[in-house]
Structures are given as C-alpha cells and as structure tokens.
C-alpha atoms as a PDB file:
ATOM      1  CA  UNK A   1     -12.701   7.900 -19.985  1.00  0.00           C
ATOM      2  CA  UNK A   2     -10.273  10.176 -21.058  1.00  0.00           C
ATOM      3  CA  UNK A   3      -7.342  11.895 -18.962  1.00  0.00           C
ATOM      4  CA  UNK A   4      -9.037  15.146 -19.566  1.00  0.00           C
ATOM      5  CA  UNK A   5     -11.944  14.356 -17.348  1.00  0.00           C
ATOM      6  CA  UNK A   6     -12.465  16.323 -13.851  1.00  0.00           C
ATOM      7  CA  UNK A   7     -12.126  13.157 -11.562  1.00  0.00           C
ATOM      8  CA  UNK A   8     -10.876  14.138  -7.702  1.00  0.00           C
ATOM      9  CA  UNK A   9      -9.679  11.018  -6.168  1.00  0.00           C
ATOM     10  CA  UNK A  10      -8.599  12.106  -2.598  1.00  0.00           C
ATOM     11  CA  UNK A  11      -9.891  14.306  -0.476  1.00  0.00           C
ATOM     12  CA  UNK A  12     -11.111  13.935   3.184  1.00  0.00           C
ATOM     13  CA  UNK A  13     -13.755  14.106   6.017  1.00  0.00           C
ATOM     14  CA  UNK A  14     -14.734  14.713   9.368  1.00  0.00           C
ATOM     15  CA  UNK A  15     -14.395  10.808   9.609  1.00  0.00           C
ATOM     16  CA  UNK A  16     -10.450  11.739   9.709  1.00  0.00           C
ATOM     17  CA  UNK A  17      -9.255  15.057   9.458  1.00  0.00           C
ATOM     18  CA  UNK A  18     -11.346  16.970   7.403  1.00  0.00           C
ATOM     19  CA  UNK A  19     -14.293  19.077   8.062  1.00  0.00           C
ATOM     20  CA  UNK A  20     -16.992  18.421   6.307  1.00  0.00           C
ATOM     21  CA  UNK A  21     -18.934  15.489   6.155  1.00  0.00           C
ATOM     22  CA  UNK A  22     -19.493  13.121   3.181  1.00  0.00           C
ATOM     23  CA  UNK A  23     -22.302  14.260   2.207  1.00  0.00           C
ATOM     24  CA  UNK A  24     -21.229  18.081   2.425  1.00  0.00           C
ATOM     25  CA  UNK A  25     -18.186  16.731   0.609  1.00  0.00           C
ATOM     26  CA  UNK A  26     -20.245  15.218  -2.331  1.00  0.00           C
ATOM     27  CA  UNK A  27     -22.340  18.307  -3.007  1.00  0.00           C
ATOM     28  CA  UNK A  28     -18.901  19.960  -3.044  1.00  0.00           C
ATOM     29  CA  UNK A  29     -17.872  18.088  -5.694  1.00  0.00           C
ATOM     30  CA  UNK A  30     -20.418  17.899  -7.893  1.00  0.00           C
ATOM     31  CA  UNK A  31     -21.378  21.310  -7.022  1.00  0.00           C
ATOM     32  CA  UNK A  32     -17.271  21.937  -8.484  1.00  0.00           C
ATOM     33  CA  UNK A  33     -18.159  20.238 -11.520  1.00  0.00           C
ATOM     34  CA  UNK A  34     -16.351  16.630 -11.139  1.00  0.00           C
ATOM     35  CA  UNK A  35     -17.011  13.962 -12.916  1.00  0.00           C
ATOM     36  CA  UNK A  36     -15.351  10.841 -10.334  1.00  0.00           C
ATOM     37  CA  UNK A  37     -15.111  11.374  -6.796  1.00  0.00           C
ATOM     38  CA  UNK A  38     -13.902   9.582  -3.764  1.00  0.00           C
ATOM     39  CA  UNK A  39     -13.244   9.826  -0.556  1.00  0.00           C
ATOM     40  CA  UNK A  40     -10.376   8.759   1.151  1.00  0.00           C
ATOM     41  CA  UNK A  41     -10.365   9.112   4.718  1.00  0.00           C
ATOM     42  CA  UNK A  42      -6.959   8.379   6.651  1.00  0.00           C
ATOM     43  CA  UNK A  43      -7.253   4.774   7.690  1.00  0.00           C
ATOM     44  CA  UNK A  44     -10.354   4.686   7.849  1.00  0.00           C
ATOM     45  CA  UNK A  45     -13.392   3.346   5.753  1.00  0.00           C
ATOM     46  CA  UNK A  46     -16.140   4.243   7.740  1.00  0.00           C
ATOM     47  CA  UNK A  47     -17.497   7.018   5.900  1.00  0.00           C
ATOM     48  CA  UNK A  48     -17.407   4.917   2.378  1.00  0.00           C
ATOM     49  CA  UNK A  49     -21.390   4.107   2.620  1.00  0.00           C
ATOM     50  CA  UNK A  50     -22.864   7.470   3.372  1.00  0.00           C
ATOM     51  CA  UNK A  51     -20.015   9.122   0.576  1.00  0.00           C
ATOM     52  CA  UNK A  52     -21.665   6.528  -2.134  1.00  0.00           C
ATOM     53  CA  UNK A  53     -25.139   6.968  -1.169  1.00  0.00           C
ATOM     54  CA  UNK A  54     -24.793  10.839  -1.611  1.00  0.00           C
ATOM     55  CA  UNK A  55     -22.730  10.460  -4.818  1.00  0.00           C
ATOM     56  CA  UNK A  56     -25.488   8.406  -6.155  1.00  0.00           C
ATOM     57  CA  UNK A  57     -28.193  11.043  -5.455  1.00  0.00           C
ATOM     58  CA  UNK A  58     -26.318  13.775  -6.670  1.00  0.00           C
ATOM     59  CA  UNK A  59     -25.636  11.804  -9.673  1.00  0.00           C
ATOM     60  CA  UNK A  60     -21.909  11.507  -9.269  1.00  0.00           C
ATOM     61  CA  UNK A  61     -19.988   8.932  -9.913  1.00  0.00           C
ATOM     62  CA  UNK A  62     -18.330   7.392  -7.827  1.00  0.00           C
ATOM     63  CA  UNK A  63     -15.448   5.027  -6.269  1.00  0.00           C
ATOM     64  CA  UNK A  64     -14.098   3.558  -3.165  1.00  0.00           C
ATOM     65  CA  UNK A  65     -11.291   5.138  -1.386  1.00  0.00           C
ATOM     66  CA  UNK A  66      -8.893   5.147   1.501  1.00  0.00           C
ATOM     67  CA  UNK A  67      -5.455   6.854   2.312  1.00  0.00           C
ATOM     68  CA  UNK A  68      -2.964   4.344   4.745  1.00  0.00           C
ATOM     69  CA  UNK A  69      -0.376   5.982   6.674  1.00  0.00           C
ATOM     70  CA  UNK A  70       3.249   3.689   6.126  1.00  0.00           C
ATOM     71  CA  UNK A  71       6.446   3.869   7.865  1.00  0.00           C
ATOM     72  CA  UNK A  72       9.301   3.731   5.241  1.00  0.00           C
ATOM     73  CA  UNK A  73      12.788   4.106   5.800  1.00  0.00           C
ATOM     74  CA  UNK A  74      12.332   6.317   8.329  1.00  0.00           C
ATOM     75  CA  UNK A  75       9.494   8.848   7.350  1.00  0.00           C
ATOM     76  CA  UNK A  76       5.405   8.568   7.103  1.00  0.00           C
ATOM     77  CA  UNK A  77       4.628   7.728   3.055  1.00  0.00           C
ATOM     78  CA  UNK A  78       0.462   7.990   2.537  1.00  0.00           C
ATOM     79  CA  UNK A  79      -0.978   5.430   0.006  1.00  0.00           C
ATOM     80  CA  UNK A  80      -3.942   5.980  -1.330  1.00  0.00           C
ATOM     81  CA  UNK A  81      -6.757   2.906  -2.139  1.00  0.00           C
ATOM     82  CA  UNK A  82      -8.990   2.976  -4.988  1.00  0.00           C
ATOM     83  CA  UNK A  83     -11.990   0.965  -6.334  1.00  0.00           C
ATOM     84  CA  UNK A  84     -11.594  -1.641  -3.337  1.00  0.00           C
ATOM     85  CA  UNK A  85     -14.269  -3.669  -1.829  1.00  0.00           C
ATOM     86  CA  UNK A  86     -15.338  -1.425   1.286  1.00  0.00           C
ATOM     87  CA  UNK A  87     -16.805  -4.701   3.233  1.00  0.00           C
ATOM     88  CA  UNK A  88     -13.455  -6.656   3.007  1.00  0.00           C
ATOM     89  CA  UNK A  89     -12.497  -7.570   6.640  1.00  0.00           C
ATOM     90  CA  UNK A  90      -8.655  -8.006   6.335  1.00  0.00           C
ATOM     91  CA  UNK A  91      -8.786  -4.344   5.431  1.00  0.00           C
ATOM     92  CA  UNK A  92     -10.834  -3.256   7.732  1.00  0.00           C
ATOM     93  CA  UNK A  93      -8.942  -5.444  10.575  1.00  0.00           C
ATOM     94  CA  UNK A  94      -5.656  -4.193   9.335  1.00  0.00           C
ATOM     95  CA  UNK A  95      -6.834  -0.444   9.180  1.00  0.00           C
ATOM     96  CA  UNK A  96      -8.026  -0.785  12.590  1.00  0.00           C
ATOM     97  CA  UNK A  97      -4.472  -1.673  13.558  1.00  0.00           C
ATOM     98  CA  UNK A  98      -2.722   0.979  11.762  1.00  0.00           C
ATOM     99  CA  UNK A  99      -5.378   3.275  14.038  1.00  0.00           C
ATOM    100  CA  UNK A 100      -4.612   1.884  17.653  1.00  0.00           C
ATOM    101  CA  UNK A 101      -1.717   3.781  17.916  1.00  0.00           C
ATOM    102  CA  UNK A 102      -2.380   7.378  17.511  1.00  0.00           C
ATOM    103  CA  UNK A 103      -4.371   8.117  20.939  1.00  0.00           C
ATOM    104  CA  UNK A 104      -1.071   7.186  22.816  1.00  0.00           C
ATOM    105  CA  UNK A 105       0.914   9.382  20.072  1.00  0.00           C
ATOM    106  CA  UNK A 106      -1.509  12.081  20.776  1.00  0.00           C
ATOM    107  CA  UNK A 107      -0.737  12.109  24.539  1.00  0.00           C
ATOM    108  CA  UNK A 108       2.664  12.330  23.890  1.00  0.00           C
ATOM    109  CA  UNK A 109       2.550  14.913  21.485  1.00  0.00           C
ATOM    110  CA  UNK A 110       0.111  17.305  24.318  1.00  0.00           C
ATOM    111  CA  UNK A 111       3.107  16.219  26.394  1.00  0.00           C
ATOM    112  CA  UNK A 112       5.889  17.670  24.634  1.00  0.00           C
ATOM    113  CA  UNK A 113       4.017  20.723  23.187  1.00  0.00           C
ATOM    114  CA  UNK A 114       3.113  21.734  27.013  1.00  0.00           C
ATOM    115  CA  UNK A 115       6.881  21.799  27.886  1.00  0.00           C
ATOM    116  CA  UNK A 116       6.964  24.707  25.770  1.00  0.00           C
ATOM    117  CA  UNK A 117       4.014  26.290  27.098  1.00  0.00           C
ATOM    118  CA  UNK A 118       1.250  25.383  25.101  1.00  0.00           C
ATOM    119  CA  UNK A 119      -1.438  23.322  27.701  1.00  0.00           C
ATOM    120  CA  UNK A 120      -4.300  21.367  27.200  1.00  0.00           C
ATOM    121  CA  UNK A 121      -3.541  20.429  23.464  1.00  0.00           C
ATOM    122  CA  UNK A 122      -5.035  16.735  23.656  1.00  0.00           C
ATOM    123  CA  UNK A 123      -8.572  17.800  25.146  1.00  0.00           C
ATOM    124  CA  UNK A 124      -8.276  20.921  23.062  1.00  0.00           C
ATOM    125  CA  UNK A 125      -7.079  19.008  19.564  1.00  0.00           C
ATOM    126  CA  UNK A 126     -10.003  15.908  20.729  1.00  0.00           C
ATOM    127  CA  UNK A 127     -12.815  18.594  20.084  1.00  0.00           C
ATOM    128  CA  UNK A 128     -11.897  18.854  16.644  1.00  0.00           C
ATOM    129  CA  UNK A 129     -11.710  15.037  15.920  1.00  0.00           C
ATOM    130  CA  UNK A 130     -14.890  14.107  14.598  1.00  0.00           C
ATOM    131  CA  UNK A 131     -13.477  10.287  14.926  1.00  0.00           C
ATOM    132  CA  UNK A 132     -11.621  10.354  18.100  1.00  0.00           C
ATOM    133  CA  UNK A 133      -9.528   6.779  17.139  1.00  0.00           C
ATOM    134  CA  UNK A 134      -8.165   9.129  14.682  1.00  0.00           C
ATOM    135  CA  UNK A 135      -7.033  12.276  16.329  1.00  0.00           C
ATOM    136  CA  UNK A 136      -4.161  14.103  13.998  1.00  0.00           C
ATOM    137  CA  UNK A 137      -1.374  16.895  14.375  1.00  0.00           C
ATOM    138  CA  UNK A 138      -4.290  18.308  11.710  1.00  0.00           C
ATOM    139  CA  UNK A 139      -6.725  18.396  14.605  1.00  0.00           C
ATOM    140  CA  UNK A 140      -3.987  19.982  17.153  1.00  0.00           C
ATOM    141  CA  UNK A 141      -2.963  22.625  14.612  1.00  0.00           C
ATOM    142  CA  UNK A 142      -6.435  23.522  14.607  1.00  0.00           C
ATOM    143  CA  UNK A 143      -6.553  23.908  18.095  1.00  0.00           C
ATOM    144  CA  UNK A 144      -3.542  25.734  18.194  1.00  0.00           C
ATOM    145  CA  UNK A 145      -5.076  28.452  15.772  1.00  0.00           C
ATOM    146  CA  UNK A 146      -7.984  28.592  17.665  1.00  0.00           C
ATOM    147  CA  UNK A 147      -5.927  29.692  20.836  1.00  0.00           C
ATOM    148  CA  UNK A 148      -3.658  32.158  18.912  1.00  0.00           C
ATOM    149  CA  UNK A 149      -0.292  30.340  19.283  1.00  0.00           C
ATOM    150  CA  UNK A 150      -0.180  30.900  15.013  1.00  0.00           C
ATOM    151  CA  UNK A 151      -2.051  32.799  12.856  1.00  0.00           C
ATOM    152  CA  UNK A 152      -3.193  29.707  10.439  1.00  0.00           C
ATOM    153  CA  UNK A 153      -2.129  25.948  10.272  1.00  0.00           C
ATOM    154  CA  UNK A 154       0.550  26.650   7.922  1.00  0.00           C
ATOM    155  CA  UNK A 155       2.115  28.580  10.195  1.00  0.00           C
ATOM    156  CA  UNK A 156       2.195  25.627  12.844  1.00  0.00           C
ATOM    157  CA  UNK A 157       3.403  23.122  10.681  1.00  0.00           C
ATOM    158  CA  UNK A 158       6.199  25.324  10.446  1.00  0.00           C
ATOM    159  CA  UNK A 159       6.659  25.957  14.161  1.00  0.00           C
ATOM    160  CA  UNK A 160       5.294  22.701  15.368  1.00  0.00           C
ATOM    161  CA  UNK A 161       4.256  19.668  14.696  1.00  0.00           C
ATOM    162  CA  UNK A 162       7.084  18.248  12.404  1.00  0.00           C
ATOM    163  CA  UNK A 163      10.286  16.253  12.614  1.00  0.00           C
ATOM    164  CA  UNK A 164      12.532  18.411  14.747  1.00  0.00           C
ATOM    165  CA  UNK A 165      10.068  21.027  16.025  1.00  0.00           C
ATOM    166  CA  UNK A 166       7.851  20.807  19.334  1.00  0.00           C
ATOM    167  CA  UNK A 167       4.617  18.360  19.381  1.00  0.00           C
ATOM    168  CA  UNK A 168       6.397  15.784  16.923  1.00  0.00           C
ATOM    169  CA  UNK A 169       6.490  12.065  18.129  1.00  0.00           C
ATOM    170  CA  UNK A 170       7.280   9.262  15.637  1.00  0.00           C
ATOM    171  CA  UNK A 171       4.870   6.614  15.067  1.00  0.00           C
ATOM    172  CA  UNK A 172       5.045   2.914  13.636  1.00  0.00           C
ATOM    173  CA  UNK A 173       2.086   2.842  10.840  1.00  0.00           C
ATOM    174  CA  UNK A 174       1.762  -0.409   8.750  1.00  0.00           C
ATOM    175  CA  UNK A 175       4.946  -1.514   5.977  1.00  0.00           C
ATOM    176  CA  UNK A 176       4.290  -0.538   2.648  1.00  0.00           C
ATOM    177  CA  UNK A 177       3.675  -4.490   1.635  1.00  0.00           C
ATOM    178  CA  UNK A 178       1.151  -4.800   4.815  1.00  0.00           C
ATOM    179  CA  UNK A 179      -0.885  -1.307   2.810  1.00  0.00           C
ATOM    180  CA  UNK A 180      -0.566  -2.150  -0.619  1.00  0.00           C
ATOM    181  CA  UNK A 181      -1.671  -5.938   0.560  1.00  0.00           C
ATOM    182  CA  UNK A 182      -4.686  -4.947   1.743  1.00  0.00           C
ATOM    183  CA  UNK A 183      -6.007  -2.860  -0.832  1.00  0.00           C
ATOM    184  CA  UNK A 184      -5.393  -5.225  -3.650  1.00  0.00           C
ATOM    185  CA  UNK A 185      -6.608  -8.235  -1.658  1.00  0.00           C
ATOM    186  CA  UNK A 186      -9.949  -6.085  -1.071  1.00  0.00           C
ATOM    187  CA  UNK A 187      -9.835  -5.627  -5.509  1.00  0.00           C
ATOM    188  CA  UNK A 188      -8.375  -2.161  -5.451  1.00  0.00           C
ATOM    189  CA  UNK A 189      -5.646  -0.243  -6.858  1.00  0.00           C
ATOM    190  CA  UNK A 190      -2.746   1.212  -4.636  1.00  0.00           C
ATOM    191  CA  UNK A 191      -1.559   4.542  -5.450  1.00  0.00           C
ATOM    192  CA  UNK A 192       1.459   6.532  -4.107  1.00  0.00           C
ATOM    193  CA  UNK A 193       0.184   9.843  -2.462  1.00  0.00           C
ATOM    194  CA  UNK A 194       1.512  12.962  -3.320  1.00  0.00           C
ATOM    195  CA  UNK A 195       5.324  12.142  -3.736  1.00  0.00           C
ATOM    196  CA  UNK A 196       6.553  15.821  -3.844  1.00  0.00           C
ATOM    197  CA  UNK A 197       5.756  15.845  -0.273  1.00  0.00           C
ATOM    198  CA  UNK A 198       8.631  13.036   0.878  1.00  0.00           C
ATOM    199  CA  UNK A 199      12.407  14.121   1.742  1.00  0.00           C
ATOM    200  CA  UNK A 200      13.390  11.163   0.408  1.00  0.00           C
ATOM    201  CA  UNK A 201      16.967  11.258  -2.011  1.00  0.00           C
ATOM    202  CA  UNK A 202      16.989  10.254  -5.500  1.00  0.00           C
ATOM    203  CA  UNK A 203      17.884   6.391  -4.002  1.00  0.00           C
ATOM    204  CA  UNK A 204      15.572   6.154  -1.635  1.00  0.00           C
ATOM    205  CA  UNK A 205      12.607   6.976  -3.658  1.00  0.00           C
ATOM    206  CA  UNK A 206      13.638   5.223  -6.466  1.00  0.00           C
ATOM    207  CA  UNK A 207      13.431   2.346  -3.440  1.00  0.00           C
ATOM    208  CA  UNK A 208      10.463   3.641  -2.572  1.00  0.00           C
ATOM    209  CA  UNK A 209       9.077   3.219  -5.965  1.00  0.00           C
ATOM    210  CA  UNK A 210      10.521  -0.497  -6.573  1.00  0.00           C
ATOM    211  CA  UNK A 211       9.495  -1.479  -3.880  1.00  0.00           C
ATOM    212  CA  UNK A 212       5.632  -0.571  -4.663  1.00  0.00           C
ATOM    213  CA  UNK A 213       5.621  -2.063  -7.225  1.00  0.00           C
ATOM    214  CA  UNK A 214       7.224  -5.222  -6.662  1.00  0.00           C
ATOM    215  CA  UNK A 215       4.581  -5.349  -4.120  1.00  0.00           C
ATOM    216  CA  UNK A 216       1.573  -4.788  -6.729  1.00  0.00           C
ATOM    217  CA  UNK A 217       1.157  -1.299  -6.486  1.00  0.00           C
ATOM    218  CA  UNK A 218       0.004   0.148  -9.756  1.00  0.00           C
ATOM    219  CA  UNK A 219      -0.064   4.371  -9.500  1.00  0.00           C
ATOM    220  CA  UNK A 220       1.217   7.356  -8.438  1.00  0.00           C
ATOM    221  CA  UNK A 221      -0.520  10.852  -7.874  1.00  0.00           C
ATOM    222  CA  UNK A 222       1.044  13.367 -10.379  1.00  0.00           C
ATOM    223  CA  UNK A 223      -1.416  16.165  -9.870  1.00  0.00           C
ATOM    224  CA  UNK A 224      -2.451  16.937  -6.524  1.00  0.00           C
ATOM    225  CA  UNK A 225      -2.896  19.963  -3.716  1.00  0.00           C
ATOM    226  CA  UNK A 226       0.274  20.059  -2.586  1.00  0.00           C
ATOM    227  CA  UNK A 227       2.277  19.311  -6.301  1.00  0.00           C
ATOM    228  CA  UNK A 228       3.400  22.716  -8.170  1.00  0.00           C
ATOM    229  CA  UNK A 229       3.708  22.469 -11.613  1.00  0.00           C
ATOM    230  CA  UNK A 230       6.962  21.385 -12.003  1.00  0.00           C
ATOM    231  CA  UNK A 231       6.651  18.285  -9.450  1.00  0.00           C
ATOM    232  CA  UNK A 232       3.980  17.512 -11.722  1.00  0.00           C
ATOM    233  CA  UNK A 233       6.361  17.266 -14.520  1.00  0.00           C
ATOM    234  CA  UNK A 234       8.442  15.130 -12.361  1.00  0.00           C
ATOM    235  CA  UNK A 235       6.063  12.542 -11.103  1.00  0.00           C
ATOM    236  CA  UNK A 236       5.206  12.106 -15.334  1.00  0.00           C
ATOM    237  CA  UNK A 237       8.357  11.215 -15.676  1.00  0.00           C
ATOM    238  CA  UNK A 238       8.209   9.051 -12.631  1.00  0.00           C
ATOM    239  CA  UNK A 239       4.913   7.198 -13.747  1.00  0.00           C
ATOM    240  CA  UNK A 240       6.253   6.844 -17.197  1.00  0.00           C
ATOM    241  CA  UNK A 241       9.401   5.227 -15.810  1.00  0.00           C
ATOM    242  CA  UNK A 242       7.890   2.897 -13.639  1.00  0.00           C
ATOM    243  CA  UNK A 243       4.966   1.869 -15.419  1.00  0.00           C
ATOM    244  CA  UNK A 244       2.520   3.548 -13.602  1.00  0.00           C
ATOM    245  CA  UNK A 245      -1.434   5.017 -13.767  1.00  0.00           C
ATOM    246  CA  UNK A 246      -1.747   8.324 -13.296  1.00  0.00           C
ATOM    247  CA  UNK A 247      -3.803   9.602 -10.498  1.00  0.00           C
ATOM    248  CA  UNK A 248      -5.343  12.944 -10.102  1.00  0.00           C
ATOM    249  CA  UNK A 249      -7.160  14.446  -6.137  1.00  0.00           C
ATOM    250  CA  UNK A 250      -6.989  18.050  -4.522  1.00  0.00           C
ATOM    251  CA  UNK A 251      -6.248  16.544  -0.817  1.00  0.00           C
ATOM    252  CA  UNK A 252      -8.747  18.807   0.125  1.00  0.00           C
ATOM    253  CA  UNK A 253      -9.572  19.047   3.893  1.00  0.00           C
ATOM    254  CA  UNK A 254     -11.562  21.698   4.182  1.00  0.00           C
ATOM    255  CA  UNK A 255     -12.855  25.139   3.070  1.00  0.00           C
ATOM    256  CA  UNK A 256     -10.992  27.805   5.082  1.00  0.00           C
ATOM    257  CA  UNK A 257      -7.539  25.472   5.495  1.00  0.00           C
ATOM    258  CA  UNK A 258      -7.022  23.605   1.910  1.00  0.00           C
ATOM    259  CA  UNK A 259      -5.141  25.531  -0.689  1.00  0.00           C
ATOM    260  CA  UNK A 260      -7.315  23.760  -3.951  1.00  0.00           C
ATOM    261  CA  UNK A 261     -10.679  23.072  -3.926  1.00  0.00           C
ATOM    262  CA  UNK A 262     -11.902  20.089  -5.133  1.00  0.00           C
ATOM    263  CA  UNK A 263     -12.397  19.645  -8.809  1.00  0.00           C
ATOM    264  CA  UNK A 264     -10.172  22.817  -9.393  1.00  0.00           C
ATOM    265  CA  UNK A 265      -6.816  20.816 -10.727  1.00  0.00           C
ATOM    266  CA  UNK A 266      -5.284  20.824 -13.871  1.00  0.00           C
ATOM    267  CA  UNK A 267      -6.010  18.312 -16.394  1.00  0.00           C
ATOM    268  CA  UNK A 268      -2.993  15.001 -15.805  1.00  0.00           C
ATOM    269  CA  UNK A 269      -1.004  15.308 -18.648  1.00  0.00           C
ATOM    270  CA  UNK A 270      -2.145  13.493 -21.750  1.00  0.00           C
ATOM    271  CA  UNK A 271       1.068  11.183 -22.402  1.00  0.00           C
ATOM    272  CA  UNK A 272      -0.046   9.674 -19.087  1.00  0.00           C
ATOM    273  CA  UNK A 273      -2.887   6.460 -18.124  1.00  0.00           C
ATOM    274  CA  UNK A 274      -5.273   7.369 -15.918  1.00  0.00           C
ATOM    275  CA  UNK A 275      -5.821   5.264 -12.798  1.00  0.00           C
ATOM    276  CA  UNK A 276      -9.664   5.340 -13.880  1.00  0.00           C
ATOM    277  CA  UNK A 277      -9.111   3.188 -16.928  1.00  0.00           C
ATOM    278  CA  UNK A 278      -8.213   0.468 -14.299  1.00  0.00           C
ATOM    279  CA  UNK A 279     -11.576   1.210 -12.408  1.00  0.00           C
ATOM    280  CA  UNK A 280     -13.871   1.449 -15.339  1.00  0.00           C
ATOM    281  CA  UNK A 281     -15.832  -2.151 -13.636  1.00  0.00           C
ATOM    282  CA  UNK A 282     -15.618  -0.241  -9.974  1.00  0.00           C
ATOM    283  CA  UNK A 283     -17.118   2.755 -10.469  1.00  0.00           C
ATOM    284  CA  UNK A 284     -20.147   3.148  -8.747  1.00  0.00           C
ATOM    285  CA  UNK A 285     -22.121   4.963 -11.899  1.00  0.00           C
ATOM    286  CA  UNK A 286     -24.713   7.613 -10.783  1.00  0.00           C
ATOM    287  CA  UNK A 287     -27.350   6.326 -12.936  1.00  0.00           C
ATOM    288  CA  UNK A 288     -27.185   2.721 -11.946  1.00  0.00           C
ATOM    289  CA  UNK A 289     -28.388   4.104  -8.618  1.00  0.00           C
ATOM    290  CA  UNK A 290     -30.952   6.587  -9.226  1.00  0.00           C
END
C-alpha cells in the first residue's frame, strides 16, 4: 500500500458523537470511494463489530479503531487506536474508566450554562446521545442549535463550551502512558490526533511528542478535518522528526456539521510512511469475508 491510497482512519458514530450509525458510516465510505476505513468512536469500542461486518459486505477494507480522550499538561490531547484487538479486556476495562466521568461533567456543564440562561441543556443534550455513558459538549452544542441560542455548532464552540466560556468544566481523562498502554497491549498502533488542534508551545509539544513515544506510540495524524494545508506541512516535519507513521482520517461526525467528508482528503505527502504499512497483518480485507 502506497501513501497515495484513499484510506480514512477516524471518523465517528452515533456510538459517541456522531450521527450516523456504522453501518450508514460504511456505505459512506465506500460510497466516497475509500479504500481503508475505520471507525473510531471516543472511548468507546462498542460499535467495532457491526462497523467490520458492514465493511466486509460492502467490500471495504477494514481496521480496528478507537479515539481516547488524555489529560496532558493541562489540556484534553485525543489519541487515536489502530489495528488493535477489539475483544482485549484491559482496553475495554480501561475505556470504561476513562467513560465514568462524563455524566457528572455533563451535570455540571447544564449547571453552569443555565446561570447564563440557557435551561434544560443535560435532558436536552441526552436526546442527542445515542450512547448516554458518553454524552459530549458535541451533543449539547447540538441542542443548543436546535433551540436557537447559535446559528450552527461552530458558532457555540465559540460562545460556549470551551476553556473560559460558559458550559466548560475540566475533566480528568486517562495519562497519555495509561492510552497508549492499552492500545499496544491490545496489538495496535497509537496515533496522535489532529495536533493542529492543541495550544500547546513549541516545549510542550515537543513534550508532548517525547513523551509518546517513549511510551510506544508510533504516529501522528498529518492530514485530517481540522488541519489546513500548512499544519499539514508542519506535522511532516513533525513525523519526520520524530520517527513517526503518517496517518490520514476526515474526523467526520456527521453530514450537515463536519467540514470534510470522508474519503475527500488530500493524498499524505509522499516523503512520509503510512501508518497502514504497520497494519498490513490487521486489516480486515473485504474479500477474506465475502
């Protein structure tokens, strides 16, 4: 496999955040021309079996996937998991943990965002969470669109939602060892999500960075969603510095919210490894299961 090849290795469904199911996702995706898909819900594995089954009728290939929220230095850093075994019970025990938390956050959150007026956020944010152990300021910006307090969920994450503004609350996810420990120890590949994103300085990602690797991780995603074009041409230099696969995924949530599409990103540039050349024994070929 070449890096030229239309793989889409995060994206998400209704078993997190997104809105569309599996299934729907994996028509999506083949239906967008990619080649190697996977889903990679936010701590949670529990849509891994249906996602396979419909990647193997559609005759996509396919590969294991997860994204784990971490707390580092002070911010929320998303790893992605690749090519892992999906029945490994450490990770599923230790994603479990990383979940308890967020119902409480939730509360708090409603709490906060009706001292400025805005009521009922938790029941109204719980009607969008398909998996209610994993309600997400995703599911209350939805909420809060469909009650007119913004036009669209960029909007609130401008307003709302974040470090500073109303409806934020801080939570303790796993350590970045505890995250990349799980998904190697379950046979997969650990992969830095969309590092543009962070507000980290120069030292502290370069930290960041060390860090992951020192703890096994082995990629970082240089072409995503949420990259332009020249934080695409810093993350090369970023992988090529650190020693790094190269991983490619749209983040895509949903159809009227996400900003690219699955399968509809730009090749990763050639100088780079791809993360699949690491997976080649993982994948889940389409016509092994036909």
């Amino acid at each position: 496999m070449t890096t030229s090849i239309n793989a889409d290795l995060h994206c998400h469904s209704v078993v997190s955040d997104g809105t569309l199911t599996p299934e729907a996702l994996a028509a999506r995706a083949k239906h967008n021309g990619v080649d190697l898909w996977a889903l990679t819900d936010h701590d949670e594995i529990g849509g891994q079996a249906g996602a396979a089954a419909a990647a193997a009728d559609l005759g996509l290939d396919y590969v294991t996937g997860v994204e784990i929220s971490v707390s580092f230095l002070g911010q929320t850093v998303h790893i992605v998991g690749l090519g892992f075994d999906a029945d490994n019970q450490p990770l599923w025990q230790g994603l479990q943990r990383t979940r308890g938390g967020r119902a409480q956050r939730a509360h708090e959150m409603s709490d906060d965002l009706a001292r400025v007026g805005i009521h009922g956020a938790f029941d109204g944010a719980l009607k969008y969470a398909g998996n209610h152990d994993l309600i997400s300021r995703t599911h209350f910006a939805r909420f809060m669109v469909e009650t007119g307090v913004c036009k669209d969920t960029y909007e609130v994450f401008r307003k709302y939602l974040t470090e500073g503004k109303p409806g934020y609350v801080e939570h303790r996810w796993a350590t970045l060892k505890d995250a990349v420990t799980w998904i190697t120890q379950a046979g997969g590949i650990a992969v830095v999500a969309h590092p543009a994103r962070y507000k980290f300085s120069a030292n502290e990602e370069f930290a960041l960075f060390s860090e992951f690797k020192g703890h096994g991780g082995q990629g970082v995603e240089v072409v995503t969603g949420s990259h332009s074009a020249a934080e695409s041409v810093v993350y090369t230099g970023t992988a090529l510095e650190f020693g790094l696969l190269a991983s490619r995924g749209s983040d895509f949530h949903s159809p009227d919210e996400s900003r690219t599409d699955l399968g509809a990103l730009p090749d990763l540039p050639s100088q780079l490894t791809p993360v699949w050349t690491l997976l080649e024994d993982r994948i889940q070929r389409a016509a092994n299961h036909s």
